[in-house]
C-alpha atoms as a PDB file:
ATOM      1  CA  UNK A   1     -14.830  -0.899  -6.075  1.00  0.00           C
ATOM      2  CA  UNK A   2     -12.091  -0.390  -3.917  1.00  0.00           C
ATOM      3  CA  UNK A   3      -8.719  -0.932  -5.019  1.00  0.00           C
ATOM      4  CA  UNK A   4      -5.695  -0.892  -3.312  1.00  0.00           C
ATOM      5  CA  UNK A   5      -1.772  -1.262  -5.042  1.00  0.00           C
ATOM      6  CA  UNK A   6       0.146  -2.708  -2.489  1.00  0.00           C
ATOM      7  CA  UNK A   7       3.345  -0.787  -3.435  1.00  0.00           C
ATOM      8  CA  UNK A   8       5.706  -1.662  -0.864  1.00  0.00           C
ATOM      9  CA  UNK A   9       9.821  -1.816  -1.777  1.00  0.00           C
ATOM     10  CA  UNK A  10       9.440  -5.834  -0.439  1.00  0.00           C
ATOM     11  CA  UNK A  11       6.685  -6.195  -2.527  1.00  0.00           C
ATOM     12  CA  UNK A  12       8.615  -4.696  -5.992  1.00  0.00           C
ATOM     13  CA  UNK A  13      11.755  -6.742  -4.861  1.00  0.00           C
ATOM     14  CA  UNK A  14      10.311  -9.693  -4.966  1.00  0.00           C
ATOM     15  CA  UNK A  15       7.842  -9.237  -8.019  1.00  0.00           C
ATOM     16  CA  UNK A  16      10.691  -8.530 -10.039  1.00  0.00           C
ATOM     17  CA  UNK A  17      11.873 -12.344  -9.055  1.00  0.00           C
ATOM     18  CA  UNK A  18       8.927 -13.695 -10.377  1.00  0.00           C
ATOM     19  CA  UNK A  19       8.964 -11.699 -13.741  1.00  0.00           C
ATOM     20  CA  UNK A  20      12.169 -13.386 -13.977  1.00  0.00           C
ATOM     21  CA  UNK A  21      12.044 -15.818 -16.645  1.00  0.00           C
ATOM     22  CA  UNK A  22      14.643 -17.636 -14.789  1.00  0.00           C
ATOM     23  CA  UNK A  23      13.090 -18.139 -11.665  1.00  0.00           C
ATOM     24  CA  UNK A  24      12.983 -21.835 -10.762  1.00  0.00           C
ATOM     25  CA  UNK A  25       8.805 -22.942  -9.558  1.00  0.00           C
ATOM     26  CA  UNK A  26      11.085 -23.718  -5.842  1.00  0.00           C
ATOM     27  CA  UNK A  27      11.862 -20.141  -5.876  1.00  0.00           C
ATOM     28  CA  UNK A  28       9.043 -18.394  -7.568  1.00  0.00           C
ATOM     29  CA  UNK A  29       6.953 -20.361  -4.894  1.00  0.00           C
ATOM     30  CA  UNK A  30       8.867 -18.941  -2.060  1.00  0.00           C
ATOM     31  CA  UNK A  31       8.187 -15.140  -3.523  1.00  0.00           C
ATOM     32  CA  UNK A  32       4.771 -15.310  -4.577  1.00  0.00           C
ATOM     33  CA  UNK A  33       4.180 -16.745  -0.818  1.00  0.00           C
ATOM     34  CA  UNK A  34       6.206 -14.121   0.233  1.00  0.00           C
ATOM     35  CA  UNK A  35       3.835 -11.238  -1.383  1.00  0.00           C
ATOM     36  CA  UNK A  36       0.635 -13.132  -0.850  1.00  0.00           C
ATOM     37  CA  UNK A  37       1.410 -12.409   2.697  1.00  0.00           C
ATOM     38  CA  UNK A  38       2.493  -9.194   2.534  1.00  0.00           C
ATOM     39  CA  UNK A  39      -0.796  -8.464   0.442  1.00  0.00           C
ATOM     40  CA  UNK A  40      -2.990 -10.270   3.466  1.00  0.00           C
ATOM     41  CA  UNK A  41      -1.486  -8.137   5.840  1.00  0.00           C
ATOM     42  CA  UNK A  42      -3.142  -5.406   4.292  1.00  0.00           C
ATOM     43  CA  UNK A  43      -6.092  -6.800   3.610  1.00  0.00           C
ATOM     44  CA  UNK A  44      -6.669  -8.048   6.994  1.00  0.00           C
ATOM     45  CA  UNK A  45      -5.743  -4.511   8.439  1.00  0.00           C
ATOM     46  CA  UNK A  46      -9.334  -3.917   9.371  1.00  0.00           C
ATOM     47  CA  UNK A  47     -10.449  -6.917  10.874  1.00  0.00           C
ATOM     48  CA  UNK A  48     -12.162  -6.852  14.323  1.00  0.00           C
ATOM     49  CA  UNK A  49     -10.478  -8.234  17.255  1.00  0.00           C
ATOM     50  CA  UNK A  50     -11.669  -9.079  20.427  1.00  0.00           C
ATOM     51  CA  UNK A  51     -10.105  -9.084  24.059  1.00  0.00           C
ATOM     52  CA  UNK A  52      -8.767 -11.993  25.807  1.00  0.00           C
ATOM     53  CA  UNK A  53      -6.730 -12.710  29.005  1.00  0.00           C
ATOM     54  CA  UNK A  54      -3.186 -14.111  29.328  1.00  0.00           C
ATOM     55  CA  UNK A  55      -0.936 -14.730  32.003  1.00  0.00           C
ATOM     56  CA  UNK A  56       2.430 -12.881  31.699  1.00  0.00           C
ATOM     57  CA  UNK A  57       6.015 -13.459  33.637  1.00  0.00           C
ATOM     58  CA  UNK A  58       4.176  -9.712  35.811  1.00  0.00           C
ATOM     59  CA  UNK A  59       0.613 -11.153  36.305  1.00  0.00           C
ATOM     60  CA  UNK A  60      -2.591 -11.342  33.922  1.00  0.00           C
ATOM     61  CA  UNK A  61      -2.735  -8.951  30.906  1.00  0.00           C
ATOM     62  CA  UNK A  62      -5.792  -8.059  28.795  1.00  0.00           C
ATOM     63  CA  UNK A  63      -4.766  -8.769  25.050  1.00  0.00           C
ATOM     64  CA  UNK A  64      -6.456  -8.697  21.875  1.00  0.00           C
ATOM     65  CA  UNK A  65      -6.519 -11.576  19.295  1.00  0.00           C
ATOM     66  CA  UNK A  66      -8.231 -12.175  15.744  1.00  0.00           C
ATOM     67  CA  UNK A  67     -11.040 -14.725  15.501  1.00  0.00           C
ATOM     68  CA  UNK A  68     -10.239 -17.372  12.442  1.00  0.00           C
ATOM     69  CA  UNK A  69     -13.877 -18.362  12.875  1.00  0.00           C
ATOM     70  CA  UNK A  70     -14.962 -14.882  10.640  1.00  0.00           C
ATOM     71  CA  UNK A  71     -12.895 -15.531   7.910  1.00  0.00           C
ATOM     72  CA  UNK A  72     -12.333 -17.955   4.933  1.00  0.00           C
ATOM     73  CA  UNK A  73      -9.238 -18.185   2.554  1.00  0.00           C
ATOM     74  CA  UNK A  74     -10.992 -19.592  -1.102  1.00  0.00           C
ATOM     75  CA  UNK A  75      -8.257 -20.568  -4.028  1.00  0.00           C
ATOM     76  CA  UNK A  76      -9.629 -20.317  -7.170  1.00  0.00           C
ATOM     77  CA  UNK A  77      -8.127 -24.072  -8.417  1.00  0.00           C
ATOM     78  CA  UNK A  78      -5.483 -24.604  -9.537  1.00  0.00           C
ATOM     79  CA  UNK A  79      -2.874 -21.550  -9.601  1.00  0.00           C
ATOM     80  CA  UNK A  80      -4.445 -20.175  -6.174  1.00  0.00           C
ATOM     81  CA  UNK A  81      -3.308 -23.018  -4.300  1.00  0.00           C
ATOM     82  CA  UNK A  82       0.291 -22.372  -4.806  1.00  0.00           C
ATOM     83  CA  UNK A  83      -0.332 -18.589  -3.912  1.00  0.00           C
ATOM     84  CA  UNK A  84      -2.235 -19.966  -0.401  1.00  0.00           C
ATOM     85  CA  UNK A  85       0.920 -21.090   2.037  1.00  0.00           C
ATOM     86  CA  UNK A  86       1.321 -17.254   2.479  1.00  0.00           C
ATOM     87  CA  UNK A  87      -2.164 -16.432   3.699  1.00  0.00           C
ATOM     88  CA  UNK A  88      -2.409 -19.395   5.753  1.00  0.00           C
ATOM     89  CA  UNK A  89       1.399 -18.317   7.357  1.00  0.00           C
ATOM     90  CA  UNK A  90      -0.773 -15.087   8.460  1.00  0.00           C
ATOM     91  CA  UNK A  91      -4.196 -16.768   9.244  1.00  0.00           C
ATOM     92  CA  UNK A  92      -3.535 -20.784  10.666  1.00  0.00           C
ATOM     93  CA  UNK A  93      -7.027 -20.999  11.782  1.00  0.00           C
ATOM     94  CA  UNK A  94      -9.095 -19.344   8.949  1.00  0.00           C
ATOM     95  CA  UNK A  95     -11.161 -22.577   7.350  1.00  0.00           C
ATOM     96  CA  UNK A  96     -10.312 -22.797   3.605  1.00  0.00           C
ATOM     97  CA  UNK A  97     -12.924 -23.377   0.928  1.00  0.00           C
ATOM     98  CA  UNK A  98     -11.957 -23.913  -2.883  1.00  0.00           C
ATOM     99  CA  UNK A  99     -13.821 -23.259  -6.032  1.00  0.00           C
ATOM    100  CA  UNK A 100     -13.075 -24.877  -9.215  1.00  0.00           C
ATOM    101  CA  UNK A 101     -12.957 -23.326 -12.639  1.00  0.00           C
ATOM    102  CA  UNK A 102     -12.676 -24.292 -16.029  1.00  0.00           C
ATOM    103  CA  UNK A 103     -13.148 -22.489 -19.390  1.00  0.00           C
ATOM    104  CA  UNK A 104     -16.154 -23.889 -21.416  1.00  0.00           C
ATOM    105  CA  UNK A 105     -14.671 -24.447 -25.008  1.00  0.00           C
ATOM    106  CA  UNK A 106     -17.983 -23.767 -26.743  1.00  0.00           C
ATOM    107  CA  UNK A 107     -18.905 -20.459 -24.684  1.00  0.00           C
ATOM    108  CA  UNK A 108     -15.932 -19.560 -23.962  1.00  0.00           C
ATOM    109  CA  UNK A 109     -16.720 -18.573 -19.957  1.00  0.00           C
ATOM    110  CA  UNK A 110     -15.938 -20.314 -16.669  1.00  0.00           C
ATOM    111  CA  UNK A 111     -17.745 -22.969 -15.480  1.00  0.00           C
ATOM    112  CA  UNK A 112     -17.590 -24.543 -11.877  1.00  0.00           C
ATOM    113  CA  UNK A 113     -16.761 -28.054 -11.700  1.00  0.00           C
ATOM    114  CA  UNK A 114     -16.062 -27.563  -8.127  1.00  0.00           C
ATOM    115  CA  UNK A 115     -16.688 -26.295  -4.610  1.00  0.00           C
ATOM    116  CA  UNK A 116     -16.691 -26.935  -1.009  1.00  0.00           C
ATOM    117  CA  UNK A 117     -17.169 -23.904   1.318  1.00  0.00           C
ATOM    118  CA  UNK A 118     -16.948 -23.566   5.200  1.00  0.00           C
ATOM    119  CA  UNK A 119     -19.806 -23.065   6.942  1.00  0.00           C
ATOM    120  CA  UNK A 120     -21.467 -19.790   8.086  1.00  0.00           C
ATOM    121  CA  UNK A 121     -20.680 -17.872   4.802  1.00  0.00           C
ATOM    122  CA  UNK A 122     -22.835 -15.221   5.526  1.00  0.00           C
ATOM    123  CA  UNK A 123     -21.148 -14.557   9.096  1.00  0.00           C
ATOM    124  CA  UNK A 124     -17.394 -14.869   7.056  1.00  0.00           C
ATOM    125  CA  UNK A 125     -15.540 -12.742   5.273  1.00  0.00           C
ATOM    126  CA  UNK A 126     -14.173 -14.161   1.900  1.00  0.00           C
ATOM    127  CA  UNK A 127     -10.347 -13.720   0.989  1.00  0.00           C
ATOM    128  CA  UNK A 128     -10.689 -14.730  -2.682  1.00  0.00           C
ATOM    129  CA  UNK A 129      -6.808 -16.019  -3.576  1.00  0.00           C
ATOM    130  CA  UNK A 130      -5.566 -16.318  -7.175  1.00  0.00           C
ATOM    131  CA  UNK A 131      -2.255 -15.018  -8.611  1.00  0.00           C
ATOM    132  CA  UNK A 132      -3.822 -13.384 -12.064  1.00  0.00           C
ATOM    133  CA  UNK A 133      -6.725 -10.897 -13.052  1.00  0.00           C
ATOM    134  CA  UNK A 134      -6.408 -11.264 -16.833  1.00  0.00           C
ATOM    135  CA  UNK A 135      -9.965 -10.879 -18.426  1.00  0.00           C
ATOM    136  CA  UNK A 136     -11.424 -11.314 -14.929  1.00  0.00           C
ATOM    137  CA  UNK A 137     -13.825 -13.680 -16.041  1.00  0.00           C
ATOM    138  CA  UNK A 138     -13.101 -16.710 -13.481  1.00  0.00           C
ATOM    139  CA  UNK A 139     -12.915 -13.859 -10.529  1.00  0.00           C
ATOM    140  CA  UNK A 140     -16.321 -12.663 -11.755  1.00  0.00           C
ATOM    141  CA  UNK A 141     -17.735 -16.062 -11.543  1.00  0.00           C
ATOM    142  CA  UNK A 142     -16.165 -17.220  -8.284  1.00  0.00           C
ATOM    143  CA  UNK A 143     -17.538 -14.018  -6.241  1.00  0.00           C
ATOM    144  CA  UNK A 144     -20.780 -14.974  -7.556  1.00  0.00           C
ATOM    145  CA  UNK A 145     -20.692 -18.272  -6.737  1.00  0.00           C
ATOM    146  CA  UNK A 146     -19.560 -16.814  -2.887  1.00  0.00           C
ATOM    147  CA  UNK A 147     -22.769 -14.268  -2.999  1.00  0.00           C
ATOM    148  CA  UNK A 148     -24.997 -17.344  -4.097  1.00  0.00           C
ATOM    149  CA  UNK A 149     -23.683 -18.748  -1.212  1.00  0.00           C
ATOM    150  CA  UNK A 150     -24.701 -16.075   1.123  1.00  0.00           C
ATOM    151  CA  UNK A 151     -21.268 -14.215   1.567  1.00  0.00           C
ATOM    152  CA  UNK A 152     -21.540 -10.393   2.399  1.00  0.00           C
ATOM    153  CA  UNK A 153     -17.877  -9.266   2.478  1.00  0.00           C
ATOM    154  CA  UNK A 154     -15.388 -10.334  -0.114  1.00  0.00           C
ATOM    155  CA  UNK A 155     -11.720  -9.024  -0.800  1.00  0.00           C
ATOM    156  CA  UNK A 156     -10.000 -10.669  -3.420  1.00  0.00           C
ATOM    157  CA  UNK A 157      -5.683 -10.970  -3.499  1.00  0.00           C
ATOM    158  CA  UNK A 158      -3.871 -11.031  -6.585  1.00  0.00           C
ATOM    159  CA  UNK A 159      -0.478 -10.740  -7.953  1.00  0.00           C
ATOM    160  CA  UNK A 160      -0.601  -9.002 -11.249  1.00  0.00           C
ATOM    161  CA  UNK A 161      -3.756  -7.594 -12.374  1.00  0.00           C
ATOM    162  CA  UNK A 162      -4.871  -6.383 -15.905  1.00  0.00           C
ATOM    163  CA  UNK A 163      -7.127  -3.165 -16.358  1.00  0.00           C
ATOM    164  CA  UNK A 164      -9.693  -4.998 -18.308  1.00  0.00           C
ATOM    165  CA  UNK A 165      -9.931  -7.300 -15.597  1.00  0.00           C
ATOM    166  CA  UNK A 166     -10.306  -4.635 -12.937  1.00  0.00           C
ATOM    167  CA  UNK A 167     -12.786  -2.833 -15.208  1.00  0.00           C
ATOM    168  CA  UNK A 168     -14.914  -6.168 -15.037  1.00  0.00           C
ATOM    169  CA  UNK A 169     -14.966  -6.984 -11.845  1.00  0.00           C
ATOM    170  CA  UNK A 170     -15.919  -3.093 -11.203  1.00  0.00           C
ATOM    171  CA  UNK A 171     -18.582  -3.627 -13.353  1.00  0.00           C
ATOM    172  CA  UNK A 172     -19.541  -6.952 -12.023  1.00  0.00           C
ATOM    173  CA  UNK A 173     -19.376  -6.732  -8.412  1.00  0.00           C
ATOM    174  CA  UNK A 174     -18.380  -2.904  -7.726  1.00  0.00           C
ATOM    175  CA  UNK A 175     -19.278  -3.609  -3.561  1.00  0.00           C
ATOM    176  CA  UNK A 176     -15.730  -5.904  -3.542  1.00  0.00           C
ATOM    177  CA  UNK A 177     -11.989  -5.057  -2.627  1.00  0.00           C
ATOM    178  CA  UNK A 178      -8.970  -5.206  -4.376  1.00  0.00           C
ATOM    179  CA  UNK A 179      -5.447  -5.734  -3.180  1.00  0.00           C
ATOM    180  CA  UNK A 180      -2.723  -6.399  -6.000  1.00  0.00           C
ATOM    181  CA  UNK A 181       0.982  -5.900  -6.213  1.00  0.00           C
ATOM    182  CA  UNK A 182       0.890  -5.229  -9.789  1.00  0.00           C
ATOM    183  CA  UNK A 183      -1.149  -3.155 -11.932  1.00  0.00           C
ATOM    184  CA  UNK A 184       0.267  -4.095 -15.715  1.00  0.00           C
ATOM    185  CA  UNK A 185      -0.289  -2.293 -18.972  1.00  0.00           C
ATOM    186  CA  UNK A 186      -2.860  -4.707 -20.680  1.00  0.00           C
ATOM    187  CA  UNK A 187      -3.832  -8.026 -21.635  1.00  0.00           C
ATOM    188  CA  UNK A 188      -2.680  -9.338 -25.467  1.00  0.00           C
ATOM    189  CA  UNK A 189      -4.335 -10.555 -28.242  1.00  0.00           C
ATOM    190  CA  UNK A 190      -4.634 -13.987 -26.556  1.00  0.00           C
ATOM    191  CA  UNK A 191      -5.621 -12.625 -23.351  1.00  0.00           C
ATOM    192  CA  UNK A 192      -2.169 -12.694 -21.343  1.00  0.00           C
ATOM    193  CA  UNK A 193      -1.533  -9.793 -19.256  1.00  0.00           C
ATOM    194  CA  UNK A 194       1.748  -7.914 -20.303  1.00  0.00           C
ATOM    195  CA  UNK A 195       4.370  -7.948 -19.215  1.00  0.00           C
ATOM    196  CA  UNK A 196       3.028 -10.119 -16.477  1.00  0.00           C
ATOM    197  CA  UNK A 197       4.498 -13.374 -15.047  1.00  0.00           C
ATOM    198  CA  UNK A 198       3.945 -16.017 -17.997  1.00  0.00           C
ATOM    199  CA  UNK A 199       1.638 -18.891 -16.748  1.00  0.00           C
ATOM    200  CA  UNK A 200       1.319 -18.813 -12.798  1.00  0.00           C
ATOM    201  CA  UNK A 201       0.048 -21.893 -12.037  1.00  0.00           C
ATOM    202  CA  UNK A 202       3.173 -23.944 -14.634  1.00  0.00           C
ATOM    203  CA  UNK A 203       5.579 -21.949 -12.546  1.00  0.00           C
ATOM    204  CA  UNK A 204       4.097 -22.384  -9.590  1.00  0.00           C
ATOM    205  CA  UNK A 205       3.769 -26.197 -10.046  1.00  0.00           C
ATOM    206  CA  UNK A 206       6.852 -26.585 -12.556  1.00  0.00           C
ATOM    207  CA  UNK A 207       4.737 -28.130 -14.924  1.00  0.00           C
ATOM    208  CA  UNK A 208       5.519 -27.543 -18.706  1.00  0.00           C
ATOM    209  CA  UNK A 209       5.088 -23.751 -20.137  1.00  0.00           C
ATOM    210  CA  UNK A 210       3.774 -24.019 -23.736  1.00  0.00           C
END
């Protein structure tokens, strides 16, 4: 599995505003938007392009431009919508799908309650969005849930990951990609990544942190 740190000075800046305990959700939006993009940018580094024709103020130029049409943006609900805006800032065109998750109280693993994908998965490339790789259990389950649905290519963006949740998706689906800002030390006893960022999608949303 290929993973890459993203370990540019913007991108430690403005992690260590979201560590911040005191970061307001207005602000802790703005910087995880911030790095989401900045993490796109290198995801998307490889992506073909093809030539097109403009007219400039000197006559008609041969340019090249990205086609939206081979890619998809897919939040994993509900934390990965707030970590979106900054993709779509790079990537207006690309159609979003969403999956759905939720934690089966009797198994204890993810279960899909939802999903709506664009069409002509297995002509797209995936950009699987979601701020936190704890266990990697819900990642695990949403990249199958894109291979069931006949995606070939899928790199997954993240804020702060966990080792064990690396080590599963490696052992899950070891043909993905990886960008992150954060590698952190480990997960604790109730499975939250330390030192991490607390609960993404409360601060994202400003809802209540327990």
């Amino acid at each position: 599995m290929k993973t890459i740190v993203v370990d540019h000075p913007l991108v430690r800046h403005k992690l260590g505003k979201l560590r911040d305990i005191q970061t307001d959700p207005v602000h802790f939006r703005q910087f995880a938007g911030e790095i989401a993009a900045l993490l796109a940018f290198e995801a998307t580094r490889d992506l073909p392009t093809e030539t097109d024709q403009v007219q400039t103020w000197a006559g008609p130029l041969q340019v090249q431009r990205v086609r939206g049409d081979e890619l998809t943006l897919v939040p994993i609900l509900r934390a990965g919508l707030g970590f979106l805006p900054g993709v779509q800032a790079l990537l207006p065109s690309a159609p979003v799908s969403v999956i759905g998750l939720r934690r089966n109280e009797a198994t204890h693993r993810p279960e899909s309650y939802y999903q709506r994908f664009a069409d002509r998965m297995d002509q797209r490339t995936a950009l699987l969005i979601d701020p936190m790789l704890a266990t990697g259990g819900s990642a695990v389950a949403a990249i199958q849930l894109l291979k069931d649905a006949g995606c070939k290519r899928i790199k997954c963006i993240f804020l702060v990951a966990a080792p064990e949740g690396l080590a599963a998706l490696e052992a899950a689906h070891p043909d993905i990609e990886v960008y992150v800002a954060a590698v952190d030390e480990r997960l604790d006893e109730n499975a939250y990544i330390r030192p991490g960022l607390g609960d993404a999608g409360d601060r994202l949303f400003g809802t209540p942190v327990d």
